[in-house]
PDB file of N, CA and C in Angstrom:
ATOM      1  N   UNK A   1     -49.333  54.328 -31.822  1.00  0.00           N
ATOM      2  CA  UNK A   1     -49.445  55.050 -30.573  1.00  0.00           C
ATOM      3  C   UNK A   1     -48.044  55.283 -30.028  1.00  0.00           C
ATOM      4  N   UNK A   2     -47.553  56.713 -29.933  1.00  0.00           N
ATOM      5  CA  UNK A   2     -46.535  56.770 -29.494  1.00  0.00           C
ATOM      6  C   UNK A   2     -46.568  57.189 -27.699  1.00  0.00           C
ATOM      7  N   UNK A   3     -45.552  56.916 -26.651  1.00  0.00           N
ATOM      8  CA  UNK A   3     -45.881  57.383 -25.511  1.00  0.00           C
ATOM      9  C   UNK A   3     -43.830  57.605 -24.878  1.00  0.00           C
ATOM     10  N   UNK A   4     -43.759  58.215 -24.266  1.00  0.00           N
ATOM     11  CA  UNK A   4     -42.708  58.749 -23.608  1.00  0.00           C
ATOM     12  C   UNK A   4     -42.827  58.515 -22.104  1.00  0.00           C
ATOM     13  N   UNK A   5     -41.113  58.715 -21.336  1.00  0.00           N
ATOM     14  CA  UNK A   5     -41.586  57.974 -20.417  1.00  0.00           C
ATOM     15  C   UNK A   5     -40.055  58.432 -19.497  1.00  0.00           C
ATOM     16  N   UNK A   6     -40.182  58.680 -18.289  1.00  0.00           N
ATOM     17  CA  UNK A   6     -38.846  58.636 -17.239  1.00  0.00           C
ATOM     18  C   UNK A   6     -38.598  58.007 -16.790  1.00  0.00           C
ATOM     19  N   UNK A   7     -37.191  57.170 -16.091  1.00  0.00           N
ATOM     20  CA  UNK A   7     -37.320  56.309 -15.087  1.00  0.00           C
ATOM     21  C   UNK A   7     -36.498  57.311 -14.606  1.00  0.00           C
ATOM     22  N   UNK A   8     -36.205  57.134 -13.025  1.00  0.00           N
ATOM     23  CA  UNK A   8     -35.397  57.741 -12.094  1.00  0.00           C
ATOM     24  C   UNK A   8     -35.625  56.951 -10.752  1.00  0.00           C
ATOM     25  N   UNK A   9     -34.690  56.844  -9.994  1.00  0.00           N
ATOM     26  CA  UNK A   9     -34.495  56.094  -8.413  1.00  0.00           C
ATOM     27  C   UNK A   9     -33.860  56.644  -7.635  1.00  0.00           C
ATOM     28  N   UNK A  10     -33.442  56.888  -6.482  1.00  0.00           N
ATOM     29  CA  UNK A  10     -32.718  58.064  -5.025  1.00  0.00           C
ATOM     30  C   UNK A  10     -31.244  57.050  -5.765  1.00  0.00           C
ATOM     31  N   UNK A  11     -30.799  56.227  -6.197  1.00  0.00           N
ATOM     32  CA  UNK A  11     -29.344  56.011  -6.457  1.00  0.00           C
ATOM     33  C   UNK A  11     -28.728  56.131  -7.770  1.00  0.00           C
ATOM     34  N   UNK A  12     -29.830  56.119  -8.471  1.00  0.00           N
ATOM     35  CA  UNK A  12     -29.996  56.224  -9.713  1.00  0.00           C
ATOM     36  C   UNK A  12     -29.368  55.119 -10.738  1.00  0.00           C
ATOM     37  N   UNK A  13     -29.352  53.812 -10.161  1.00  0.00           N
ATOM     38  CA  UNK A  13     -28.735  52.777 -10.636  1.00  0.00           C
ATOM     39  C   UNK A  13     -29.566  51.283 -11.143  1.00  0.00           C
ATOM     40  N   UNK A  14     -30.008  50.906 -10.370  1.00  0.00           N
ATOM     41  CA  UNK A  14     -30.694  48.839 -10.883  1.00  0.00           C
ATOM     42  C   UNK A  14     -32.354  49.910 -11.109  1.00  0.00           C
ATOM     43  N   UNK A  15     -33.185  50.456 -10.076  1.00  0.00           N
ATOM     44  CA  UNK A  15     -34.394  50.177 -10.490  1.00  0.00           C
ATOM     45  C   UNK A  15     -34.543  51.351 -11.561  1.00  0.00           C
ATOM     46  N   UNK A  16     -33.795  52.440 -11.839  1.00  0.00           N
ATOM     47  CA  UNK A  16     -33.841  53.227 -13.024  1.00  0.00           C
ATOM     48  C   UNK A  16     -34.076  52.552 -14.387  1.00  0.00           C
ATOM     49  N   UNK A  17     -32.807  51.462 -14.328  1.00  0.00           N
ATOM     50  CA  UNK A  17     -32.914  50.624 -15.257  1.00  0.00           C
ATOM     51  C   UNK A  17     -33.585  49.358 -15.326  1.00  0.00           C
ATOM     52  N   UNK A  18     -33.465  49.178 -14.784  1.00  0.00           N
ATOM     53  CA  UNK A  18     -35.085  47.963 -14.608  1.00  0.00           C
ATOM     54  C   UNK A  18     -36.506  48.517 -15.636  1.00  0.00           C
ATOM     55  N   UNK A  19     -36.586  49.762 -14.606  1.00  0.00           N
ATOM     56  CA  UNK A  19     -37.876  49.757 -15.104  1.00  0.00           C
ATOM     57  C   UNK A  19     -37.596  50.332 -16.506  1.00  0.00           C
ATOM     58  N   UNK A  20     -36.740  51.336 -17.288  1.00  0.00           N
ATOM     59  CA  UNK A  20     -36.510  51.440 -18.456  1.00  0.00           C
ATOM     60  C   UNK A  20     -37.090  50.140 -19.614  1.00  0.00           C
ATOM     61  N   UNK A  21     -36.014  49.501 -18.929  1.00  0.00           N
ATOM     62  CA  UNK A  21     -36.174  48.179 -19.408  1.00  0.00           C
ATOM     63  C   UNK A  21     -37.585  47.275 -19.872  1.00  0.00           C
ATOM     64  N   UNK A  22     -38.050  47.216 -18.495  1.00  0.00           N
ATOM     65  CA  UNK A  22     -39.804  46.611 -18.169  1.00  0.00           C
ATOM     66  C   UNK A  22     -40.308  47.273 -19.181  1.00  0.00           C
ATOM     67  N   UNK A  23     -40.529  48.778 -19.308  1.00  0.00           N
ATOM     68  CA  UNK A  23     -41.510  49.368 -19.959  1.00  0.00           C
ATOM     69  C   UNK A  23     -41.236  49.101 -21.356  1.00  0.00           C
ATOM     70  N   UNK A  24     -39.879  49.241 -21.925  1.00  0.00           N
ATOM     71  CA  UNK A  24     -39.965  49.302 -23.245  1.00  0.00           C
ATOM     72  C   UNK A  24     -40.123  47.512 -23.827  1.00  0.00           C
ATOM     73  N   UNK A  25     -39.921  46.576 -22.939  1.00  0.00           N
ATOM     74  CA  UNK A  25     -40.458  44.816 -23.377  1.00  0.00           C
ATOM     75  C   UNK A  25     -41.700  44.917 -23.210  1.00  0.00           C
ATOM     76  N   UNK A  26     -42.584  45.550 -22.501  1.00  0.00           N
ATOM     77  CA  UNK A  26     -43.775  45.238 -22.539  1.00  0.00           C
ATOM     78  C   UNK A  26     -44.703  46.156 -23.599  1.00  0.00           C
ATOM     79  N   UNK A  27     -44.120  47.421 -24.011  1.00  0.00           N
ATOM     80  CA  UNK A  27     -44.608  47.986 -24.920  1.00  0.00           C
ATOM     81  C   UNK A  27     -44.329  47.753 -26.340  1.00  0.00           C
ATOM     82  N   UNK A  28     -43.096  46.959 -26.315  1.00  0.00           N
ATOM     83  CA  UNK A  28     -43.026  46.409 -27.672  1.00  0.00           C
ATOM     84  C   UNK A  28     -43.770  45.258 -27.890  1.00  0.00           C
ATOM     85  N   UNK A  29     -44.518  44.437 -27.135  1.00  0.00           N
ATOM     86  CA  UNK A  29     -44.835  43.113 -27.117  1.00  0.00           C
ATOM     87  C   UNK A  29     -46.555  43.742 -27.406  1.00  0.00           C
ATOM     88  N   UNK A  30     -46.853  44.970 -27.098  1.00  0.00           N
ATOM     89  CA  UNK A  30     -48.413  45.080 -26.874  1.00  0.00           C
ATOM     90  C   UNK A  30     -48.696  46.378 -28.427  1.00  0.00           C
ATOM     91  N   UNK A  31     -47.471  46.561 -28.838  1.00  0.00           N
ATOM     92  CA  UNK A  31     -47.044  47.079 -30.369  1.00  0.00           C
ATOM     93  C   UNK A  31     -47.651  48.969 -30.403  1.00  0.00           C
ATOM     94  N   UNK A  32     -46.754  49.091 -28.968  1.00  0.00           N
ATOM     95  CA  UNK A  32     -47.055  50.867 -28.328  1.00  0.00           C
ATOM     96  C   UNK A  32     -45.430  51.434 -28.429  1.00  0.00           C
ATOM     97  N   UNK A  33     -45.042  52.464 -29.744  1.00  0.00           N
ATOM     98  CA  UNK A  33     -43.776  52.906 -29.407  1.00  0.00           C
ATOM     99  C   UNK A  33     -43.507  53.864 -28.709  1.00  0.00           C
ATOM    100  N   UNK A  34     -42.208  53.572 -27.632  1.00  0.00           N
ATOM    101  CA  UNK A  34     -41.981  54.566 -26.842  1.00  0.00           C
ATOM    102  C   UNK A  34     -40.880  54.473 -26.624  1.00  0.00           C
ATOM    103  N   UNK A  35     -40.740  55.561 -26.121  1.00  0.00           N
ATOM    104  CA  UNK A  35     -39.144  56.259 -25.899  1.00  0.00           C
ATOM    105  C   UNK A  35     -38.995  56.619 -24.421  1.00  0.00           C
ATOM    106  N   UNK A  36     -38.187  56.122 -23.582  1.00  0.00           N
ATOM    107  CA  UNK A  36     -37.696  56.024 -22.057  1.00  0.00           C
ATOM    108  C   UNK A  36     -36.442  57.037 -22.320  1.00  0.00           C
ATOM    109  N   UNK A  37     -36.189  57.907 -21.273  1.00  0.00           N
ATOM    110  CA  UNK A  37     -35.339  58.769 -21.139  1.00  0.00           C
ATOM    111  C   UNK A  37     -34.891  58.109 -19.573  1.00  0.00           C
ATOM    112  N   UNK A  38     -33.825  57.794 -18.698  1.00  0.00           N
ATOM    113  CA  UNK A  38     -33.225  57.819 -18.045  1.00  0.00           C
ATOM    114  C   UNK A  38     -32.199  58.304 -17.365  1.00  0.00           C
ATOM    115  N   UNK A  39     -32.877  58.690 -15.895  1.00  0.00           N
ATOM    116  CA  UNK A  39     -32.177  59.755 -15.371  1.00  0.00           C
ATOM    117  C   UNK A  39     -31.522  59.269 -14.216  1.00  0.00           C
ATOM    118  N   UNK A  40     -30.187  58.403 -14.349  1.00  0.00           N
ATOM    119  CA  UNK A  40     -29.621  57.498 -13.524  1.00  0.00           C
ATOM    120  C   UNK A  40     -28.386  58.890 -12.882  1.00  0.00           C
ATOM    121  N   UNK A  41     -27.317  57.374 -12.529  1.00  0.00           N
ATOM    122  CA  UNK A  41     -26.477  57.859 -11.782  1.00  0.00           C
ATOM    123  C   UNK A  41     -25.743  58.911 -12.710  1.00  0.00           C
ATOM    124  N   UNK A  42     -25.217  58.578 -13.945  1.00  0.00           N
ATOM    125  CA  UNK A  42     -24.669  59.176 -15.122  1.00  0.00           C
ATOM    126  C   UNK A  42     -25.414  60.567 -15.719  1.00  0.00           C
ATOM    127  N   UNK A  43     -26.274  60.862 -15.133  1.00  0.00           N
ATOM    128  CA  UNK A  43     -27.060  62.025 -15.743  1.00  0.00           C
ATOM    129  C   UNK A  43     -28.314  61.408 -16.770  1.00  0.00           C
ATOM    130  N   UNK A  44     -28.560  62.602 -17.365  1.00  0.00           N
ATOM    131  CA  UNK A  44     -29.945  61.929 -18.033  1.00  0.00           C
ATOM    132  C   UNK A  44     -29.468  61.395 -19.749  1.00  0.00           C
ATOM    133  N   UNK A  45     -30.061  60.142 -19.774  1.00  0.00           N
ATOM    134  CA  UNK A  45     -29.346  59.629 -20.920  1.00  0.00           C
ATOM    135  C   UNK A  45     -30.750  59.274 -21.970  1.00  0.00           C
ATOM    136  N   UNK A  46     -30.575  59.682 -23.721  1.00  0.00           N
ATOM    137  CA  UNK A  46     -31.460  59.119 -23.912  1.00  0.00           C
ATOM    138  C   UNK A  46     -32.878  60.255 -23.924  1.00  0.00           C
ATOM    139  N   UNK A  47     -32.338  61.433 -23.946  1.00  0.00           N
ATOM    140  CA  UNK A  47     -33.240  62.161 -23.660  1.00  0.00           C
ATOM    141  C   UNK A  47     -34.680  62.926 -24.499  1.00  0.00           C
ATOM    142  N   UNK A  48     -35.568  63.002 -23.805  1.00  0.00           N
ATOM    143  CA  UNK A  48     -36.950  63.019 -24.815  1.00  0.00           C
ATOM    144  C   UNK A  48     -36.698  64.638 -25.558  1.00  0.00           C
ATOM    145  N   UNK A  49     -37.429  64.514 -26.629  1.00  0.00           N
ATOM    146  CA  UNK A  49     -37.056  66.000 -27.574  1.00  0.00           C
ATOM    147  C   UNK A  49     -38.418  66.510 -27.442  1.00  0.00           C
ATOM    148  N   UNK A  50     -38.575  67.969 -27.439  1.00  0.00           N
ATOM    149  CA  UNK A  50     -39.924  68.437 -27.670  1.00  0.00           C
ATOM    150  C   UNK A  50     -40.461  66.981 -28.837  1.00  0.00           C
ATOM    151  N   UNK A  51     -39.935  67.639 -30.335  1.00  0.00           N
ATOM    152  CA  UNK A  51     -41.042  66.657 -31.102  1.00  0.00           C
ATOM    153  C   UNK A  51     -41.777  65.573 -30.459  1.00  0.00           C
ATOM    154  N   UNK A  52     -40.672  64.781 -29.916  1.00  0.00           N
ATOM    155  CA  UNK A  52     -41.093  63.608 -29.116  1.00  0.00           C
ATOM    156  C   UNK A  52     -42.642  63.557 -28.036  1.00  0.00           C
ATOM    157  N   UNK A  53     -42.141  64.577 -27.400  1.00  0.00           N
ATOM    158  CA  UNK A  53     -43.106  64.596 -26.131  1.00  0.00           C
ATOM    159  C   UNK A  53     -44.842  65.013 -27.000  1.00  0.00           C
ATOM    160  N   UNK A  54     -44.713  66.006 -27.823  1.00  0.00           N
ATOM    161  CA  UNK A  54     -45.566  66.895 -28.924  1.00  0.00           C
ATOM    162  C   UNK A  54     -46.318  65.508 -29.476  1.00  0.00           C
ATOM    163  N   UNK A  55     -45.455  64.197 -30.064  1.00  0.00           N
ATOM    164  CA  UNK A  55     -46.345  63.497 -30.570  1.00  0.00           C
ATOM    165  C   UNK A  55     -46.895  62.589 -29.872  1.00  0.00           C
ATOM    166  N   UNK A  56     -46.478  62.418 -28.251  1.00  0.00           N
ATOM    167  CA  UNK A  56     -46.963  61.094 -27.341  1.00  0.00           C
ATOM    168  C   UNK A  56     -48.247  61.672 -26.990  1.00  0.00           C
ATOM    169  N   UNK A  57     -49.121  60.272 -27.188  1.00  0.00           N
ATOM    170  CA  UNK A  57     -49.988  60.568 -26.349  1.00  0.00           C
ATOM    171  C   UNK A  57     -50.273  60.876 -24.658  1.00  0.00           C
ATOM    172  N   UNK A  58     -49.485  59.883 -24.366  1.00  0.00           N
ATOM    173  CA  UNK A  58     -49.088  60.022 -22.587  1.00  0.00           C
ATOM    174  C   UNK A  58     -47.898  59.920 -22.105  1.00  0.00           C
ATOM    175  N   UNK A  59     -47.444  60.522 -20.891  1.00  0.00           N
ATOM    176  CA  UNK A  59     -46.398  60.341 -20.501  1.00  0.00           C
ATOM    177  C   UNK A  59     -46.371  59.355 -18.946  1.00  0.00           C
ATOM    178  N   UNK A  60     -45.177  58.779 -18.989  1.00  0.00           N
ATOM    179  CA  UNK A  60     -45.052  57.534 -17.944  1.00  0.00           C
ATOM    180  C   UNK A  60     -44.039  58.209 -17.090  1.00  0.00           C
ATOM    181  N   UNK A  61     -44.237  58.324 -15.973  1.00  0.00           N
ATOM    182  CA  UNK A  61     -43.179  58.790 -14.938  1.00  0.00           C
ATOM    183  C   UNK A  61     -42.792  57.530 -13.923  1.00  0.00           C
ATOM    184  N   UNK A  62     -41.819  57.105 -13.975  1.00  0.00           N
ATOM    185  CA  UNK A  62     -41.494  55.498 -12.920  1.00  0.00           C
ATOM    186  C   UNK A  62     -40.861  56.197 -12.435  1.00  0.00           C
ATOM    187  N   UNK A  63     -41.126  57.363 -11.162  1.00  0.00           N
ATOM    188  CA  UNK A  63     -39.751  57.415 -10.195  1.00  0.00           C
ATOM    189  C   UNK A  63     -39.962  57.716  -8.743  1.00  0.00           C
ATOM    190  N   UNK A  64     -38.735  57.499  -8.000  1.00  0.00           N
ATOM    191  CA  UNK A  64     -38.807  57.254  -6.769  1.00  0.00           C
ATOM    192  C   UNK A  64     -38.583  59.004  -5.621  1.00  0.00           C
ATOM    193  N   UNK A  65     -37.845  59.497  -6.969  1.00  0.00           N
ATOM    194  CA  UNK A  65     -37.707  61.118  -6.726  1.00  0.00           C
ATOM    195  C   UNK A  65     -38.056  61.764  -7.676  1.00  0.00           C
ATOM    196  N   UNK A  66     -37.855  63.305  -7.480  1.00  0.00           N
ATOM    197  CA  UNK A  66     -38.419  64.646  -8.238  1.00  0.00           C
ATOM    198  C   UNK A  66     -37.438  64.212  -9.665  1.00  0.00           C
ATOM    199  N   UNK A  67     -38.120  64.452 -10.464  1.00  0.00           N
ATOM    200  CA  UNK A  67     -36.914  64.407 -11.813  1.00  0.00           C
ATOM    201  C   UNK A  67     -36.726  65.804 -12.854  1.00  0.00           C
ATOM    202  N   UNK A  68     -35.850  66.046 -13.460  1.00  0.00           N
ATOM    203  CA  UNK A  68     -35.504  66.495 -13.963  1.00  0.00           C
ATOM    204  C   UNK A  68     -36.392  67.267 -15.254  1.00  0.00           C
ATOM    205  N   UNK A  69     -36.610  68.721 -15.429  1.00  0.00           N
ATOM    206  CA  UNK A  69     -37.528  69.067 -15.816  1.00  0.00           C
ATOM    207  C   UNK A  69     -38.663  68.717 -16.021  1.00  0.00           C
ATOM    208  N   UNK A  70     -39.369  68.627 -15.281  1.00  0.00           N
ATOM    209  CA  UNK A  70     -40.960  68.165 -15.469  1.00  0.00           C
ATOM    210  C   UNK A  70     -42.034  68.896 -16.380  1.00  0.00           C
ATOM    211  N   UNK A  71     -41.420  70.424 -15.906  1.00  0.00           N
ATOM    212  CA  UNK A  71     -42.249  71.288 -16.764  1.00  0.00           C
ATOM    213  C   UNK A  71     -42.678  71.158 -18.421  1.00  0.00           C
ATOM    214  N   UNK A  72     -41.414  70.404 -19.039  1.00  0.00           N
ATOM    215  CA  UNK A  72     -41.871  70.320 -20.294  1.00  0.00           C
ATOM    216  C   UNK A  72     -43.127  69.354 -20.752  1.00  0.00           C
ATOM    217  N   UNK A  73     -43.490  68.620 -19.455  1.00  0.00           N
ATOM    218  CA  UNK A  73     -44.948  67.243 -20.055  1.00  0.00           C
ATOM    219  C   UNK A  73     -46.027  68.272 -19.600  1.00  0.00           C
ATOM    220  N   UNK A  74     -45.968  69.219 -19.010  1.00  0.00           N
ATOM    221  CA  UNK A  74     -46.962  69.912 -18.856  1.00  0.00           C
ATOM    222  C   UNK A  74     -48.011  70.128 -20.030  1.00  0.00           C
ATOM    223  N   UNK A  75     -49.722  69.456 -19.500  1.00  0.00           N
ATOM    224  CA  UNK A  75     -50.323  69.654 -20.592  1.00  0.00           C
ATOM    225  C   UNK A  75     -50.661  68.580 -20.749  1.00  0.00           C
ATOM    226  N   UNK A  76     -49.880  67.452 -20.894  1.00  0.00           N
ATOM    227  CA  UNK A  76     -49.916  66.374 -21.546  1.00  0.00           C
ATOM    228  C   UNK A  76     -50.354  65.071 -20.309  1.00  0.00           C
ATOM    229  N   UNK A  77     -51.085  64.460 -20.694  1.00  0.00           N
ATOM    230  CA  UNK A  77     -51.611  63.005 -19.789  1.00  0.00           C
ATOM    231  C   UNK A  77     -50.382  62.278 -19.300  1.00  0.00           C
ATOM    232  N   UNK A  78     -50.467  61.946 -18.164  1.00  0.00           N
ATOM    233  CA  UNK A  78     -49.418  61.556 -17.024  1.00  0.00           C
ATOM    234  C   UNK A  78     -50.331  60.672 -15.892  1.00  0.00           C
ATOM    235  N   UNK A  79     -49.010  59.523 -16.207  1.00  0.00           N
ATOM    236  CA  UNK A  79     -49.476  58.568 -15.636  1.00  0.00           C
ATOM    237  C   UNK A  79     -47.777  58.539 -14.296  1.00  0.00           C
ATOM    238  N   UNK A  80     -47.948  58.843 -12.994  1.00  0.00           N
ATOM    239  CA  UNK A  80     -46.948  58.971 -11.967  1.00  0.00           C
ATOM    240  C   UNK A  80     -47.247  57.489 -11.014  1.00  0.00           C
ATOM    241  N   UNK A  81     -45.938  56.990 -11.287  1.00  0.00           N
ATOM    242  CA  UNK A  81     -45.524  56.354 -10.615  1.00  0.00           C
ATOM    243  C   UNK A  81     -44.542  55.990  -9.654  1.00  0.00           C
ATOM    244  N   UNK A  82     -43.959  54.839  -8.933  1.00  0.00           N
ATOM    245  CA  UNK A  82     -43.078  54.317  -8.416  1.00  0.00           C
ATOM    246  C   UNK A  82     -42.545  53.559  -9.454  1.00  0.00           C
ATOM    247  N   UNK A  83     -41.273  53.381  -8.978  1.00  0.00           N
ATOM    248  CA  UNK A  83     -40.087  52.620  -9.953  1.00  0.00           C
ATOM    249  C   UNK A  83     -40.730  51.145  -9.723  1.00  0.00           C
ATOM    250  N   UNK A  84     -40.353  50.853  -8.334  1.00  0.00           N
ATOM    251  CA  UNK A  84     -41.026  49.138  -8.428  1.00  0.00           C
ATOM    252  C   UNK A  84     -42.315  48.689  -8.945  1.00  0.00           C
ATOM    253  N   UNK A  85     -43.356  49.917  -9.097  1.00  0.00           N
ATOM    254  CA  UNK A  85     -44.434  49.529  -9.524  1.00  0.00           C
ATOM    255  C   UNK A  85     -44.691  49.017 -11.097  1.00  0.00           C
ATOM    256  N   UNK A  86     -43.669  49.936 -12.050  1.00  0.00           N
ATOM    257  CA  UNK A  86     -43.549  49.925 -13.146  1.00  0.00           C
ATOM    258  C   UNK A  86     -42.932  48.010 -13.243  1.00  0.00           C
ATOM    259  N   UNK A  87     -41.877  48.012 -12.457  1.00  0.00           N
ATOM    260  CA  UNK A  87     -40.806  46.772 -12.573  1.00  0.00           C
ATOM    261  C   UNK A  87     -42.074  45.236 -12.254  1.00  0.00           C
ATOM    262  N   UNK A  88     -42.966  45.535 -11.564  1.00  0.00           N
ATOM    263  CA  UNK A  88     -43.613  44.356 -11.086  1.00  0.00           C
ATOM    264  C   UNK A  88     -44.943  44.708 -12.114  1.00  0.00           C
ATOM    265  N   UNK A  89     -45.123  45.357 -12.745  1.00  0.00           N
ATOM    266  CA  UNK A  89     -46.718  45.571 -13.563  1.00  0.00           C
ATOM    267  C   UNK A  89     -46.346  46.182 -14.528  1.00  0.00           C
ATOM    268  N   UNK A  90     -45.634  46.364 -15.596  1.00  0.00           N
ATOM    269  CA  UNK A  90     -45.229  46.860 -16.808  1.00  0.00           C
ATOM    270  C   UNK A  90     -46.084  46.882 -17.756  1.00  0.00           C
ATOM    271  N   UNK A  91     -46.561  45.507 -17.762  1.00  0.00           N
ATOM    272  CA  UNK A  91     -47.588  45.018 -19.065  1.00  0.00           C
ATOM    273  C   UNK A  91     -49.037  45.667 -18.657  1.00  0.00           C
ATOM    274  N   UNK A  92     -49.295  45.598 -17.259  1.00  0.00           N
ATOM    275  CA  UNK A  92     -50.649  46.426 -17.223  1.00  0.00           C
ATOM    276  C   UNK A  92     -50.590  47.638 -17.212  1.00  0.00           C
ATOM    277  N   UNK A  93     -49.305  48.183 -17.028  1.00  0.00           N
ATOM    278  CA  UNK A  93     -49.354  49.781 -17.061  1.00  0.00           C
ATOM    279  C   UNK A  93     -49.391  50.096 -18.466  1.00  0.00           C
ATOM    280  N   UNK A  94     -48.599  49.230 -19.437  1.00  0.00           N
ATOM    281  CA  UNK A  94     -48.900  49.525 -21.356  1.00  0.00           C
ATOM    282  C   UNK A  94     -50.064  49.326 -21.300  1.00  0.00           C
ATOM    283  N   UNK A  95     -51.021  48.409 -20.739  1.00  0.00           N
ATOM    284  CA  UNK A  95     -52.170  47.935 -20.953  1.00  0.00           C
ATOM    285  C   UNK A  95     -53.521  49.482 -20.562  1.00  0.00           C
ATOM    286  N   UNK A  96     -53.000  49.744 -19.665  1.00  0.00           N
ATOM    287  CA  UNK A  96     -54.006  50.809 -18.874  1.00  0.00           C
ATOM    288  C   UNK A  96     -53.525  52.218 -20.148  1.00  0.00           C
ATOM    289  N   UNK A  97     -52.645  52.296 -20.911  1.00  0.00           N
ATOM    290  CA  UNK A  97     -51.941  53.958 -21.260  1.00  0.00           C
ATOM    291  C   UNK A  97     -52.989  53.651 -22.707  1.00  0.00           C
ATOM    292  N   UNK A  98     -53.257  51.909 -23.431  1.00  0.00           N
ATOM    293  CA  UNK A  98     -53.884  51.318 -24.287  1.00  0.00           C
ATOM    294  C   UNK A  98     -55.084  51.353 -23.993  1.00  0.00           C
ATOM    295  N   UNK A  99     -55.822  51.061 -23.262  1.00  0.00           N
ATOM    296  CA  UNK A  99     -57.019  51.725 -23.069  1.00  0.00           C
ATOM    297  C   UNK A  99     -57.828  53.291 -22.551  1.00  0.00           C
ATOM    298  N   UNK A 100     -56.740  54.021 -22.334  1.00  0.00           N
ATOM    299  CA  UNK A 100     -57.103  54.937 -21.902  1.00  0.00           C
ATOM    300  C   UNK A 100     -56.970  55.965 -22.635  1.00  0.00           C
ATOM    301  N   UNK A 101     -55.933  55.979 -23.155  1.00  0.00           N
ATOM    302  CA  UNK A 101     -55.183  56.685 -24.688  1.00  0.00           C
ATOM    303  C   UNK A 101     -55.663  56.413 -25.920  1.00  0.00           C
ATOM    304  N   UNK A 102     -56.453  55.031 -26.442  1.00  0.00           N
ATOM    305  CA  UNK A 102     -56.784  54.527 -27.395  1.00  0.00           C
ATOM    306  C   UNK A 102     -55.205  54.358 -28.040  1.00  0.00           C
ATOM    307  N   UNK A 103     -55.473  53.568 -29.435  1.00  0.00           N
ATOM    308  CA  UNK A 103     -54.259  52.709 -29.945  1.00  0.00           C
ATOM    309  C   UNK A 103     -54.534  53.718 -31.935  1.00  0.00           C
TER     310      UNK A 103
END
């Protein structure tokens, strides 16, 4: 199961990366690969490719502002969040994309 995923925050610094972070330990631990694109202070790093997005089943949005082309997940299952939400519930948010997405 592959899934893709943004973080972004209004400073674009700790909870960008936090939750980067969160999502990809808890999706490796629950054996869901995914790819986090981060759109911090530095610009967007890490960034998702069509192919990429084409083969996820869902996409994870952790952010606190508007991000950076959105238009391209269009189509595709989206799960929108908050940054802290991702940072404090990581494992149930892999958990919820795993049951909802199938594996």
């Amino acid at each position: 199961m592959k899934v893709v995923a943004v973080t972004a925050c209004p400073t674009g610094v700790a909870h960008t990366y936090l939750a980067a972070e969160f999502l990809e330990k808890s999706a490796e631990k629950k054996g869901v690969d995914i790819k986090v694109e981060t759109q911090g202070s530095v610009g967007i790093e890490n960034e998702i490719t069509k192919k990429e997005i084409k083969e996820a089943v869902a996409v994870i949005i952790a952010s606190d502002i508007n991000i950076s082309k959105p238009d391209r997940f269009k189509g595709k299952p989206r799960l929108n969040l908050k940054g802290q939400q991702v940072i404090k519930h990581s494992d149930q948010i892999i958990d919820k994309v795993i049951r909802t997405f199938g594996k």
